[in-house]
N, C-alpha and C. Protein backbone atom coordinates (compact mmCIF):
# COMPACT_ATOMS: atom_id res chain seq x y z
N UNK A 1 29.07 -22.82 -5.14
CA UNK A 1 28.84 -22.13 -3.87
C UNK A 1 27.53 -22.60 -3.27
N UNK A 2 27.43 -22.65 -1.97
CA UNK A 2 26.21 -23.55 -1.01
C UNK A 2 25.59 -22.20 -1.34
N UNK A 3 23.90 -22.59 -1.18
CA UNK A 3 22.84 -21.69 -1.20
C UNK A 3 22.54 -22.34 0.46
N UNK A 4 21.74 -20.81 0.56
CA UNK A 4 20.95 -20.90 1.97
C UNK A 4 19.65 -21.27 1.42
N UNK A 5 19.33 -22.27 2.77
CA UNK A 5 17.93 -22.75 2.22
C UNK A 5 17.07 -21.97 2.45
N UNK A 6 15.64 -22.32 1.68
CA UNK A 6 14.79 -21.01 1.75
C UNK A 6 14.15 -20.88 3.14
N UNK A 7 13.39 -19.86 3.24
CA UNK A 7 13.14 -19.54 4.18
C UNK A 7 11.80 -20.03 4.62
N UNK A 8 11.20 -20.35 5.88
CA UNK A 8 10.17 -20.99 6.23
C UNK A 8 8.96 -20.51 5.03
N UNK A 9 7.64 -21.61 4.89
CA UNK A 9 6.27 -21.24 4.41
C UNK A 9 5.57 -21.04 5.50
N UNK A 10 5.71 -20.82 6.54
CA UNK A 10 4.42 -20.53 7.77
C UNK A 10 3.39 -19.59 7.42
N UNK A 11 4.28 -18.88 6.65
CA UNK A 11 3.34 -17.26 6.16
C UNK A 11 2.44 -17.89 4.96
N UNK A 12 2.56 -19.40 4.56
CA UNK A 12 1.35 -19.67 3.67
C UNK A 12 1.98 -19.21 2.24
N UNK A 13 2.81 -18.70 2.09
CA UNK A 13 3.74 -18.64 0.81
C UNK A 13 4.63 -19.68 0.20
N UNK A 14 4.54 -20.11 -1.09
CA UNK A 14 5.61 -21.51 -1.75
C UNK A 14 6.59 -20.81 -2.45
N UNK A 15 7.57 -20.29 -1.61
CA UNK A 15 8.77 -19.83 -2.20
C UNK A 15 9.44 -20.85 -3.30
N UNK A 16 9.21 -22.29 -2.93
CA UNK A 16 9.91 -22.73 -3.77
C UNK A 16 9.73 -23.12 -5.53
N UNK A 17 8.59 -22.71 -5.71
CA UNK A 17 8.21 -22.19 -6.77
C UNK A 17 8.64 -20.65 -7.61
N UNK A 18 8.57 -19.53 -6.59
CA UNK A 18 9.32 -18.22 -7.09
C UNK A 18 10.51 -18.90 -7.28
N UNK A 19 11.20 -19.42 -6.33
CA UNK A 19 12.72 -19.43 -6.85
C UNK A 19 13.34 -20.48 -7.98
N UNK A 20 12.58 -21.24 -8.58
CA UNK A 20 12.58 -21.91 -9.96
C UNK A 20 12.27 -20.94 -11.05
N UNK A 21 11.15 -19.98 -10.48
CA UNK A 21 10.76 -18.80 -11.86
C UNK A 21 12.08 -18.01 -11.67
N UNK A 22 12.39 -18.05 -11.06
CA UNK A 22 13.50 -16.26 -10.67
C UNK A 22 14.66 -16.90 -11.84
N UNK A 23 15.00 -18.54 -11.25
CA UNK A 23 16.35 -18.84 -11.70
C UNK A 23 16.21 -19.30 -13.32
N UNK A 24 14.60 -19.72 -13.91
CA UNK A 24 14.35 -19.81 -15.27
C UNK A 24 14.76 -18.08 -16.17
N UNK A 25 14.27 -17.51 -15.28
CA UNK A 25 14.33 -15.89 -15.48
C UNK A 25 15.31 -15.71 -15.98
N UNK A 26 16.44 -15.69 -15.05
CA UNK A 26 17.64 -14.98 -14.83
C UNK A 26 18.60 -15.97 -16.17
N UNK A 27 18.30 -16.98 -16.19
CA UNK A 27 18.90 -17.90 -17.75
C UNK A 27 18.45 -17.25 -19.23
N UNK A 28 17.15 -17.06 -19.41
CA UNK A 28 16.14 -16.81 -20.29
C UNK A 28 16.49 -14.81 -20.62
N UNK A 29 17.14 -14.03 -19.81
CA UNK A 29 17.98 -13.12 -19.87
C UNK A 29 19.25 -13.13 -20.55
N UNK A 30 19.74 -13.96 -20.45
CA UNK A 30 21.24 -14.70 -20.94
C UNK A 30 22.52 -14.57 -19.50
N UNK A 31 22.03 -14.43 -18.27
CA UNK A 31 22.72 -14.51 -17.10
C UNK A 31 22.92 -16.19 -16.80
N UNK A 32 23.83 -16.03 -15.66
CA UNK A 32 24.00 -17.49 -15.55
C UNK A 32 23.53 -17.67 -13.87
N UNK A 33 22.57 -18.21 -13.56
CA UNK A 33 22.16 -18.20 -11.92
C UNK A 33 22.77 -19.12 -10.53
N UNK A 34 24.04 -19.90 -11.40
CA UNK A 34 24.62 -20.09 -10.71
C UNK A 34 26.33 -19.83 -10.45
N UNK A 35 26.42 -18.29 -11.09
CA UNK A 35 27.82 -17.86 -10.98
C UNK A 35 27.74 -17.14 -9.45
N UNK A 36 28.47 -15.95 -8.62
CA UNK A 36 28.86 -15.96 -7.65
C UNK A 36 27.76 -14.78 -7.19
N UNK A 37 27.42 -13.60 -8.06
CA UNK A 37 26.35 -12.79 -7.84
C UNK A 37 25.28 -13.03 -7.25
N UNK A 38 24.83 -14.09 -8.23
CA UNK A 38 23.18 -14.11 -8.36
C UNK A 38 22.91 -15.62 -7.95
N UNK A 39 23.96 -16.65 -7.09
CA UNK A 39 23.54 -17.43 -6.74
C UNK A 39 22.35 -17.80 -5.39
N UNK A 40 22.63 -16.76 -4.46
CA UNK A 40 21.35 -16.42 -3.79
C UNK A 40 20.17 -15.62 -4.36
N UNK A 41 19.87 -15.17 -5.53
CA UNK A 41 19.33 -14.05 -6.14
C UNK A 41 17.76 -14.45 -6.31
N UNK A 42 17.81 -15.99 -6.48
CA UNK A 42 16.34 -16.88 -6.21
C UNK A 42 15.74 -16.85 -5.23
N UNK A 43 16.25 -17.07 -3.80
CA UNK A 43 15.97 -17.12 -2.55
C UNK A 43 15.83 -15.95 -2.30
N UNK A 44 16.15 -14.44 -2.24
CA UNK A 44 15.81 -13.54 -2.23
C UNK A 44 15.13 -12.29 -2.93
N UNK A 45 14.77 -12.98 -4.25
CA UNK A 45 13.31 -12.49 -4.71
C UNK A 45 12.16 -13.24 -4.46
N UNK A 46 12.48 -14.54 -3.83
CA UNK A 46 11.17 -15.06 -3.31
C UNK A 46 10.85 -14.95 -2.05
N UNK A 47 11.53 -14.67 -0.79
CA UNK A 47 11.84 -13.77 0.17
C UNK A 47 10.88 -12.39 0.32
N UNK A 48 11.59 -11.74 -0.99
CA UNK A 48 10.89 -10.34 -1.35
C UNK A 48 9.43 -10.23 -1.94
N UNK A 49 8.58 -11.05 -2.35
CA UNK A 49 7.68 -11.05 -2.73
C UNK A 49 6.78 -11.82 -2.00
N UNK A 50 7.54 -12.59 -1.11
CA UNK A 50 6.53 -13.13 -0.05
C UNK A 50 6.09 -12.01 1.06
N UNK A 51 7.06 -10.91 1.13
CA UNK A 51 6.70 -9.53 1.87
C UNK A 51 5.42 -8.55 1.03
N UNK A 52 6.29 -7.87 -0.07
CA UNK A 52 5.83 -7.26 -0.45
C UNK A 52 3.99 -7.94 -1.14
N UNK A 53 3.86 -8.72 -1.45
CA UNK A 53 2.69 -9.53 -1.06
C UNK A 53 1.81 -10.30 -0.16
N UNK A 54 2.12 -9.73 1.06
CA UNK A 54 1.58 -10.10 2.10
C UNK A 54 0.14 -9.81 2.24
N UNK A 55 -0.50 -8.94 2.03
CA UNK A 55 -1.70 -8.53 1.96
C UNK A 55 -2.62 -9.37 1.61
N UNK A 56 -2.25 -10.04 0.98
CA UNK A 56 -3.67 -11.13 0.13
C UNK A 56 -3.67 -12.28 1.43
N UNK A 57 -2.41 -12.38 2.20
CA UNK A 57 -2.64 -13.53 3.40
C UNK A 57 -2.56 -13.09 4.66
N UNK A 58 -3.14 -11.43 4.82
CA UNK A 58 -3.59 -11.39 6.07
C UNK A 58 -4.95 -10.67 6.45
N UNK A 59 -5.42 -10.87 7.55
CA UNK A 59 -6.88 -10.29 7.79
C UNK A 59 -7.10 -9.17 8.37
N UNK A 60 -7.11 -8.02 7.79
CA UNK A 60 -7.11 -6.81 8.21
C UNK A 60 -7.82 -6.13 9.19
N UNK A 61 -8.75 -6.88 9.69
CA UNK A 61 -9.25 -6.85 10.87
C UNK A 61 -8.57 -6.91 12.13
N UNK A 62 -7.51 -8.38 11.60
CA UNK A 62 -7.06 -8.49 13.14
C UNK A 62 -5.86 -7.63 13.08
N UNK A 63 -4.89 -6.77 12.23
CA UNK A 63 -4.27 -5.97 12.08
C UNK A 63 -4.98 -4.42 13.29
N UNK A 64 -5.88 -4.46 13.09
CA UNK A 64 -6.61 -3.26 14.21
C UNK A 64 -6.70 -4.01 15.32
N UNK A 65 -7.46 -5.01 15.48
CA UNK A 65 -7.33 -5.86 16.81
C UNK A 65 -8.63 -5.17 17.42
N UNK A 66 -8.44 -4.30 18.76
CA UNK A 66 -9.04 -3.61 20.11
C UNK A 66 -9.15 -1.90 19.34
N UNK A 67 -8.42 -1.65 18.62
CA UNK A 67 -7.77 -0.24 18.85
C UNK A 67 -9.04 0.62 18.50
N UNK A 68 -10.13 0.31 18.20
CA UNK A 68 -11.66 1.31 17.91
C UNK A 68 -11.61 1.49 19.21
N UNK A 69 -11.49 3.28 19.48
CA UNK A 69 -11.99 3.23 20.91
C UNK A 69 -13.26 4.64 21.37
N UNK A 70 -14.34 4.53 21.93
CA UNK A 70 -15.28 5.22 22.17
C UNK A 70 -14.53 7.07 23.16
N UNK A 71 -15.36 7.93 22.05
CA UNK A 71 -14.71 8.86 22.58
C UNK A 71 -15.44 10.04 22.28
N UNK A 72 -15.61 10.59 23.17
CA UNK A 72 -16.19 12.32 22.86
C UNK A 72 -15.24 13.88 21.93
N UNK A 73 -15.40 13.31 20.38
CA UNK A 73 -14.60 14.07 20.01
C UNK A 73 -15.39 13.80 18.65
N UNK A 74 -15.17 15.32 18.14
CA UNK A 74 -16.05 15.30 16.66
C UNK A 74 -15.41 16.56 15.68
N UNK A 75 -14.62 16.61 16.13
CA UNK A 75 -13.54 17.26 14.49
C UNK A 75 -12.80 16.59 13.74
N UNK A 76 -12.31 16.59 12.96
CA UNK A 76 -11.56 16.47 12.15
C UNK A 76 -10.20 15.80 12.44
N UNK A 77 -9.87 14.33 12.17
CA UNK A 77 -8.64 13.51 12.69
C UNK A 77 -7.79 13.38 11.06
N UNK A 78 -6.53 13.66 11.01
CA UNK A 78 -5.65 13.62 10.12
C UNK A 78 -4.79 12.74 10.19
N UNK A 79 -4.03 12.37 9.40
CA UNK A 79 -2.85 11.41 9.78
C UNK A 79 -2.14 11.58 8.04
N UNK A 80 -1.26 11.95 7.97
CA UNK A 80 -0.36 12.84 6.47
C UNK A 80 0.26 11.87 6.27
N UNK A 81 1.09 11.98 5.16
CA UNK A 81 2.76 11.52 4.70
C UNK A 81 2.88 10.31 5.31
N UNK A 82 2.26 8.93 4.99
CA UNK A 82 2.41 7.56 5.75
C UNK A 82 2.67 6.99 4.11
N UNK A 83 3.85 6.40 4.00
CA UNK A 83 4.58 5.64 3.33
C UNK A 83 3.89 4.61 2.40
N UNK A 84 3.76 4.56 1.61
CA UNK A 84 3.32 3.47 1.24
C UNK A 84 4.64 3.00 -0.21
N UNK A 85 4.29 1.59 -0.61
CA UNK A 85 5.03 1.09 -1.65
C UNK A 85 4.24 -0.75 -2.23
N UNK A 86 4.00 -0.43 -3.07
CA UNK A 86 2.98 -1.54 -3.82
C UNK A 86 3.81 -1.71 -4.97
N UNK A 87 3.45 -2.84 -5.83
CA UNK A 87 3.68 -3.43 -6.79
C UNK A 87 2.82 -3.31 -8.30
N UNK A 88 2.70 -2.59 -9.17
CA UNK A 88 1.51 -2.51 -10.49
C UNK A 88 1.61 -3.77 -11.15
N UNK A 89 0.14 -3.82 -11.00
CA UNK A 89 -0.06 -5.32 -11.25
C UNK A 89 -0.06 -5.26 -12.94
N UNK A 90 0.32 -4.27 -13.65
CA UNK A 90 0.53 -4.50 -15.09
C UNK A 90 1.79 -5.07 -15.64
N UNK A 91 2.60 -4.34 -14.57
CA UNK A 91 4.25 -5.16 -15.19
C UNK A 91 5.00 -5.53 -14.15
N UNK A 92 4.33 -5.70 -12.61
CA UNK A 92 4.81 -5.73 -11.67
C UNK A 92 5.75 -4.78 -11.15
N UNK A 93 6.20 -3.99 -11.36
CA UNK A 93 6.78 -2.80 -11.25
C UNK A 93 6.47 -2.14 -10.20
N UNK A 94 7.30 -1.90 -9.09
CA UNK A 94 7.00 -0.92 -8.09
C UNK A 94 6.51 0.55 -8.23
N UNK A 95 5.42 0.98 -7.70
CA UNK A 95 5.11 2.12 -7.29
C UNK A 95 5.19 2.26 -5.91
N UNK A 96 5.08 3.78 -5.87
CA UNK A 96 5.06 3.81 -4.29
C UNK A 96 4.83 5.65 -3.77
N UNK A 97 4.68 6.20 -2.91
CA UNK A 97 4.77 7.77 -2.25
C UNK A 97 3.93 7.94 -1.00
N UNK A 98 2.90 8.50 -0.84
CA UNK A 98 2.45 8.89 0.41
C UNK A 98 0.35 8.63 0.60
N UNK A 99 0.40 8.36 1.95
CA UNK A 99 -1.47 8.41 1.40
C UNK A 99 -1.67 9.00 2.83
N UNK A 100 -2.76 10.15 2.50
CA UNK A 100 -3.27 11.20 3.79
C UNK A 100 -4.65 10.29 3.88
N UNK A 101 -4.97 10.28 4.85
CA UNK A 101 -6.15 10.17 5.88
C UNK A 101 -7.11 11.05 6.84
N UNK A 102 -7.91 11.23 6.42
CA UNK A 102 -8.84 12.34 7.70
C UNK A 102 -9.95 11.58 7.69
N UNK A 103 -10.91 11.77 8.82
CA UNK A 103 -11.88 11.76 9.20
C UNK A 103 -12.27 12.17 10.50
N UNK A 104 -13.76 12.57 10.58
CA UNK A 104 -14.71 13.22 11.11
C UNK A 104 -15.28 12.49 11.84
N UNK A 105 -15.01 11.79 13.53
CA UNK A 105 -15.83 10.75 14.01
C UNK A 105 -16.86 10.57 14.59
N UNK A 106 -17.29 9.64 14.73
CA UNK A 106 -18.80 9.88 15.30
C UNK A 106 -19.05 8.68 16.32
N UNK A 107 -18.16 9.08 17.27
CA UNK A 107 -18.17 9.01 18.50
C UNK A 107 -17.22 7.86 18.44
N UNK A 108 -16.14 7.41 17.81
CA UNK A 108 -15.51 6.24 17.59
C UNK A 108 -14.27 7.34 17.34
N UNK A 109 -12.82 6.69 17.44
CA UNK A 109 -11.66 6.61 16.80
C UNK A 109 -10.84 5.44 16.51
N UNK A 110 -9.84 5.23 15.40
CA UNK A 110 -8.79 4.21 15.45
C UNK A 110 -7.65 4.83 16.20
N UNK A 111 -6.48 3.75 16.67
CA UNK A 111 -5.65 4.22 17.02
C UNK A 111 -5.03 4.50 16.15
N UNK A 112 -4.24 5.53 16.09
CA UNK A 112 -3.53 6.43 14.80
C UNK A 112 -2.51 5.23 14.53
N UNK A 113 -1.69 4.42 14.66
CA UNK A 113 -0.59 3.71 14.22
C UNK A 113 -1.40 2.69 13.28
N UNK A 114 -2.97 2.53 13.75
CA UNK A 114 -3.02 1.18 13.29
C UNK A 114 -3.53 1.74 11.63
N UNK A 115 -4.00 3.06 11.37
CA UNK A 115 -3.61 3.29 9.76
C UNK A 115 -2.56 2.88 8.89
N UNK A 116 -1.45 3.21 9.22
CA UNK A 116 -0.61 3.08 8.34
C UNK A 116 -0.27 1.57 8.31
N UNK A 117 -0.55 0.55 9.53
CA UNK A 117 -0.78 -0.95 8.72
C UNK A 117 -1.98 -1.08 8.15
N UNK A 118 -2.76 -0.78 8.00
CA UNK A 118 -3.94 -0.87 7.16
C UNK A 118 -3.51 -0.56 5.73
N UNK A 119 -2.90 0.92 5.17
CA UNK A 119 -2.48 0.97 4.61
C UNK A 119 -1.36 -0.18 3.55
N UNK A 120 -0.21 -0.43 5.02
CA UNK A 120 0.12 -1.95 4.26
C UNK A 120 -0.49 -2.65 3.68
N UNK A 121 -1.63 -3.09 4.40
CA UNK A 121 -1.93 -4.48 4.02
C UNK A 121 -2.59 -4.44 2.61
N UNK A 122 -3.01 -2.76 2.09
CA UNK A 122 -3.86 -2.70 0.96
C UNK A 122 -3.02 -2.62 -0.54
N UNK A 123 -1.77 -2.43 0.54
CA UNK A 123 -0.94 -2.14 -0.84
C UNK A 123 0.06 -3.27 -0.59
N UNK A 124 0.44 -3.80 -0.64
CA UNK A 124 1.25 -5.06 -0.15
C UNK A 124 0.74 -6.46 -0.84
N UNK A 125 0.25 -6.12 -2.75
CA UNK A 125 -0.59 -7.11 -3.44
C UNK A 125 0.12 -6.18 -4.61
N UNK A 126 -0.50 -7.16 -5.52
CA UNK A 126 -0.49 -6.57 -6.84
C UNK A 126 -1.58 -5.17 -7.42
N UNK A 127 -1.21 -4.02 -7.45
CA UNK A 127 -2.30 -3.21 -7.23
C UNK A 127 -2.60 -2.21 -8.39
N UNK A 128 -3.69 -1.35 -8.71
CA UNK A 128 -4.07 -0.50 -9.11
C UNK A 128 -3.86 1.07 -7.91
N UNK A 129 -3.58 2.04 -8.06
CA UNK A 129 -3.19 3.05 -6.98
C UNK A 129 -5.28 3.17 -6.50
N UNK A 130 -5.58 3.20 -7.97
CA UNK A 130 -6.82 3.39 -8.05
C UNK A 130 -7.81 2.94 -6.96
N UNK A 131 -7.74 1.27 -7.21
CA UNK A 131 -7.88 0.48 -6.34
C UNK A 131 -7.81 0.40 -4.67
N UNK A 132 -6.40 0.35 -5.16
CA UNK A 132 -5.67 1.04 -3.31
C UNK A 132 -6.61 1.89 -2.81
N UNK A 133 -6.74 3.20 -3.24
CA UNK A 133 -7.12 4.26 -2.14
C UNK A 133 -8.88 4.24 -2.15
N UNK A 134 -9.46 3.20 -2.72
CA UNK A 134 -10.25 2.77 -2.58
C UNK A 134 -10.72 1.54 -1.26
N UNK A 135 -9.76 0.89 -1.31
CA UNK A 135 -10.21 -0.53 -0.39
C UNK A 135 -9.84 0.57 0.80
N UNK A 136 -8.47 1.34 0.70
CA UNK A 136 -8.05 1.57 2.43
C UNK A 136 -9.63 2.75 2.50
N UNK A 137 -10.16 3.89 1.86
CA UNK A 137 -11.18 4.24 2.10
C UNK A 137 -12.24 3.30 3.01
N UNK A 138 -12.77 2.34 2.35
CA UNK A 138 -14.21 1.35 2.26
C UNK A 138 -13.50 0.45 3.70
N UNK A 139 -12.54 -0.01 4.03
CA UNK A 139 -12.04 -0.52 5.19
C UNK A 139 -12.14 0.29 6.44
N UNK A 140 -11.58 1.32 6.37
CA UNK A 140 -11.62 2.31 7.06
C UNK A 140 -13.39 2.67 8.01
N UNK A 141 -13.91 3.26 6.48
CA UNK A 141 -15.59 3.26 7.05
C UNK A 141 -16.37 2.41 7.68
N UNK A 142 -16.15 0.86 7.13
CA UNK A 142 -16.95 0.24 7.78
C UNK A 142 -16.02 0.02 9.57
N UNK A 143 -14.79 0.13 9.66
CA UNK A 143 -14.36 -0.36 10.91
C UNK A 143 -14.54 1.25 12.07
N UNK A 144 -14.80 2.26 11.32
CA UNK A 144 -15.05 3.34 12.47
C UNK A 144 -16.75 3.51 12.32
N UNK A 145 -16.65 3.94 11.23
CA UNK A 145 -18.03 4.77 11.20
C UNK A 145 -17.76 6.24 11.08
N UNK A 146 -17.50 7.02 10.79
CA UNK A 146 -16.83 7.88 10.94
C UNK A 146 -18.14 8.69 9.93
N UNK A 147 -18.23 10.02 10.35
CA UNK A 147 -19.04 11.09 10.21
C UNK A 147 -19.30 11.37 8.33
N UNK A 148 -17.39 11.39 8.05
CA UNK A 148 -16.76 11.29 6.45
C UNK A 148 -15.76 10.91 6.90
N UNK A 149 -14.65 10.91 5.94
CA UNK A 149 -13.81 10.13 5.41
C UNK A 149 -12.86 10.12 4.16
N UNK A 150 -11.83 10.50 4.34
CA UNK A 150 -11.26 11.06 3.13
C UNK A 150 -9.81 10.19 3.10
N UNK A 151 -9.61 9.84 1.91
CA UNK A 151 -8.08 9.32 1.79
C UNK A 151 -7.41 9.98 0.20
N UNK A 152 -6.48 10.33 0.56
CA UNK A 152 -5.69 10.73 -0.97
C UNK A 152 -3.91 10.22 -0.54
N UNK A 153 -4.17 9.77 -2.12
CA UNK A 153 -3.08 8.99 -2.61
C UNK A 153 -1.68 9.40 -3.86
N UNK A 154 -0.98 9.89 -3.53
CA UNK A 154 0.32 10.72 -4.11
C UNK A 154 1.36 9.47 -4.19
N UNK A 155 1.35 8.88 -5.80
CA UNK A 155 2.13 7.71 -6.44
C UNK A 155 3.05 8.39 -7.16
N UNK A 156 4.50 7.64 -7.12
CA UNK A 156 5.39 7.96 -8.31
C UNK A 156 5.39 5.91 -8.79
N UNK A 157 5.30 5.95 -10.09
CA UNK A 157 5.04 4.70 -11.13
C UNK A 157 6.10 5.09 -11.73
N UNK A 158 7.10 3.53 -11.05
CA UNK A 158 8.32 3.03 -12.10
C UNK A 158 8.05 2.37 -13.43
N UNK A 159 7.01 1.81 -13.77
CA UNK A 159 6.67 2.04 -14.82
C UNK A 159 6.60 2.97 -15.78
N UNK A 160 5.93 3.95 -15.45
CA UNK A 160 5.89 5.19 -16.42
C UNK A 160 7.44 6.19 -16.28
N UNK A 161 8.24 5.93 -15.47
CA UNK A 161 9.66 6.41 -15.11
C UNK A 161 10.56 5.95 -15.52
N UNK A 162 11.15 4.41 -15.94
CA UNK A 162 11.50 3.47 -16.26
C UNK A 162 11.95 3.14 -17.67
N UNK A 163 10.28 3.08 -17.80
CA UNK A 163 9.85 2.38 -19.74
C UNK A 163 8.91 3.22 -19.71
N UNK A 164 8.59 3.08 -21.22
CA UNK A 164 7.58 3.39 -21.87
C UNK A 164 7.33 5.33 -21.83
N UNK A 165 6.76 5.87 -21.41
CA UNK A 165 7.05 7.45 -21.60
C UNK A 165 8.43 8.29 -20.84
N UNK A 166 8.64 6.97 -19.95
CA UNK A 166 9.77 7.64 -19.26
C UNK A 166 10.03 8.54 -18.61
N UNK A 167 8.78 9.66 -17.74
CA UNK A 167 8.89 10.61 -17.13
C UNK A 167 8.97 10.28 -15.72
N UNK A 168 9.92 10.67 -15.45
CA UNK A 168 10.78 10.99 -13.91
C UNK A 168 9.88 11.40 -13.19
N UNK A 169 9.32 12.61 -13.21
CA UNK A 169 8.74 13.66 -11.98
C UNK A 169 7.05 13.37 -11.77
N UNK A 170 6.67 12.41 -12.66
CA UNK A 170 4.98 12.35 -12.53
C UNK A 170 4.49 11.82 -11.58
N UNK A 171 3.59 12.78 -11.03
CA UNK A 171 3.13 11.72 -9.88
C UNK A 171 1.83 11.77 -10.25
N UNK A 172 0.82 10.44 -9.66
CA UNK A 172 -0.71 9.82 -9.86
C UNK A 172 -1.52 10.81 -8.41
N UNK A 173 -2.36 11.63 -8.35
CA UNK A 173 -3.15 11.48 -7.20
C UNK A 173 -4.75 10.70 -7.05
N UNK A 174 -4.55 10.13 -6.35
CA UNK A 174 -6.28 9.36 -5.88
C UNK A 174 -6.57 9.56 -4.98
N UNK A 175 -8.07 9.70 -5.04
CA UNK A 175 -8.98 10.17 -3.85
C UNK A 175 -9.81 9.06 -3.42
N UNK A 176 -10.37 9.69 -2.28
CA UNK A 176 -11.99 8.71 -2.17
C UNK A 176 -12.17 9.34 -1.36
N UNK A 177 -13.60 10.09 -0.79
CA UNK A 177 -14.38 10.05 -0.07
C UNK A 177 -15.77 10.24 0.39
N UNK A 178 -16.15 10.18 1.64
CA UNK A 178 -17.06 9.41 1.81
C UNK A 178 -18.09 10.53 3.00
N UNK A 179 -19.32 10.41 3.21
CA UNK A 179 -19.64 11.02 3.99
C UNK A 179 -19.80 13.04 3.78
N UNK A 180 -19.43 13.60 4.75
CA UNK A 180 -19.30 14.88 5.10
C UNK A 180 -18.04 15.30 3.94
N UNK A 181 -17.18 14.78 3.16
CA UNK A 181 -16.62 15.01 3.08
C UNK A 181 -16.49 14.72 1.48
N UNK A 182 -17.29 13.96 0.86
CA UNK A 182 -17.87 14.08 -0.42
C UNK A 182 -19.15 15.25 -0.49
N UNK A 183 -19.92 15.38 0.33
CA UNK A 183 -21.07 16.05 0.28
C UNK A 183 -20.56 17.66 0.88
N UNK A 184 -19.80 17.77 1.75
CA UNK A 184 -19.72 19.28 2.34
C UNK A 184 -18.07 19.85 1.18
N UNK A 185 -18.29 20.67 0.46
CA UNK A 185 -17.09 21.10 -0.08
C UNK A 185 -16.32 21.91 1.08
N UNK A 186 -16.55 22.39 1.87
CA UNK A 186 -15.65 23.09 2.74
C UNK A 186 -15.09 21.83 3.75
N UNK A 187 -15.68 21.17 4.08
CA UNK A 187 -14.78 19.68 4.75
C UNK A 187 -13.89 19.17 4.51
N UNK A 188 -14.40 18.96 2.84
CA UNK A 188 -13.56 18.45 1.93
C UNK A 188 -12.49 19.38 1.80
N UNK A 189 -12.38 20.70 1.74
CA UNK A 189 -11.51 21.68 1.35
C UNK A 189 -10.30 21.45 2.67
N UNK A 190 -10.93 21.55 3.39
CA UNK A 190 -10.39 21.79 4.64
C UNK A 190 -9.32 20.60 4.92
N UNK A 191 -9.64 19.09 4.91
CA UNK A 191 -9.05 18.16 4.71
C UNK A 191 -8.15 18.43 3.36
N UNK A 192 -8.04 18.84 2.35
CA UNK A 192 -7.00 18.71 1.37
C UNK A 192 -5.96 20.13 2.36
N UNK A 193 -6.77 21.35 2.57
CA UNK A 193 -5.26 22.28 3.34
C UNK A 193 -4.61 21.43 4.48
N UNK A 194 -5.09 19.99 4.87
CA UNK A 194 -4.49 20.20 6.07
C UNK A 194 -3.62 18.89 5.38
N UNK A 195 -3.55 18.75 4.64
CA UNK A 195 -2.88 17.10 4.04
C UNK A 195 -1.70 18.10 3.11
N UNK A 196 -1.77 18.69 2.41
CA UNK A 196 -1.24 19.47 1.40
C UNK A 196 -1.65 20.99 0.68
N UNK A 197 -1.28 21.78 0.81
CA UNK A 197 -2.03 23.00 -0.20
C UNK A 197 -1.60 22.67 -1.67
N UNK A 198 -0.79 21.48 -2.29
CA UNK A 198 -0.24 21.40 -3.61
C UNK A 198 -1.26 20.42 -3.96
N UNK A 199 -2.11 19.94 -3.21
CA UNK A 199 -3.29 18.96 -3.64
C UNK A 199 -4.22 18.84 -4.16
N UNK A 200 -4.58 19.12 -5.76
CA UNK A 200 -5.79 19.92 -5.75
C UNK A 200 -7.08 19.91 -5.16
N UNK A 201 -7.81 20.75 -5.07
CA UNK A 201 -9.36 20.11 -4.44
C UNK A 201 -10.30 20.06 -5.57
């Protein structure tokens, strides 16, 4: 059966390398990679990992672009339940669930959409959750400035679901923050009621 050829490198990715590992893989299993299943099955895990790894080849800067914009406003900006899904860089194994955002500005805002690509781009690598809600924190601060700054991170790990302890229902939470919001406990409080009351503070 004809394979489709792979798909462009413009994105700076050598698929044609994944798809020699995929198809060594899929032999080294005791499958056969060129029966009727899994004869595209190369081309589209290298496809898939040229996505889900995108992060390491783009500049997160220009992902925001213009969108800092000067503004007379100084409470408390939220943005909840924004999707995320990364890869654990221990067994490659997908994780994935939700990461809240607040901050307190000081005299700056982002445009609210351009979080949740930010978000992408931090998790869209081989990652630690740890890690993650760390860089999107430290990215965040230096591109607003923002008064504080808070990010929390709610993971379910196919790893730990999968293999090895095997629990279904666990989820990871990570924090970071920064500002008013490491230093004032009622800020901080205030940002976890408005993200979740199941969150601890």
């Amino acid at each position: 059966m004809a394979t489709h050829p792979l798909a462009s490198d413009a994105d700076g990715f050598d698929r044609s390398q994944i798809h020699e590992i995929v198809r060594q893989l899929l032999e080294q299993v005791g499958e056969d990679p060129d029966r009727e299943g899994l004869v595209d099955t190369p081309r589209r895990v290298a496809d898939m990992y040229a996505e889900l790894t995108s992060g390491y080849r783009l500049d997160p800067h220009e992902l925001i672009g213009n969108a800092i914009f000067n503004v007379d406003y100084d409470s408390m900006v939220v943005v909840k339940d924004i999707e995320f899904y990364s890869l654990c860089e221990h067994h490659i194994v997908p994780f994935y669930g939700h990461v809240h955002v607040g901050y307190i500005p000081e005299g700056r805002v982002i445009g609210a959409s351009k979080i949740p690509r930010v978000i992408d781009h931090f998790s869209r690598r081989l990652q630690l959750q740890e890690r993650m809600t760390e860089q999107i924190a430290r990215f965040l601060e230096e591109a607003v400035g923002p008064r504080g700054l808070g990010v929390v991170a709610e993971g379910i790990h196919l790893c730990m679901a999968m293999r090895g302890v095997q629990k279904q229902d666990t989820r990871m939470v990570t924090s970071a923050m920064t500002g008013a919001f490491r230093k004032d406990p009622k800020t901080r409080t205030e940002f976890l009621q408005f993200i979740d009351s199941r969150v601890p503070s």
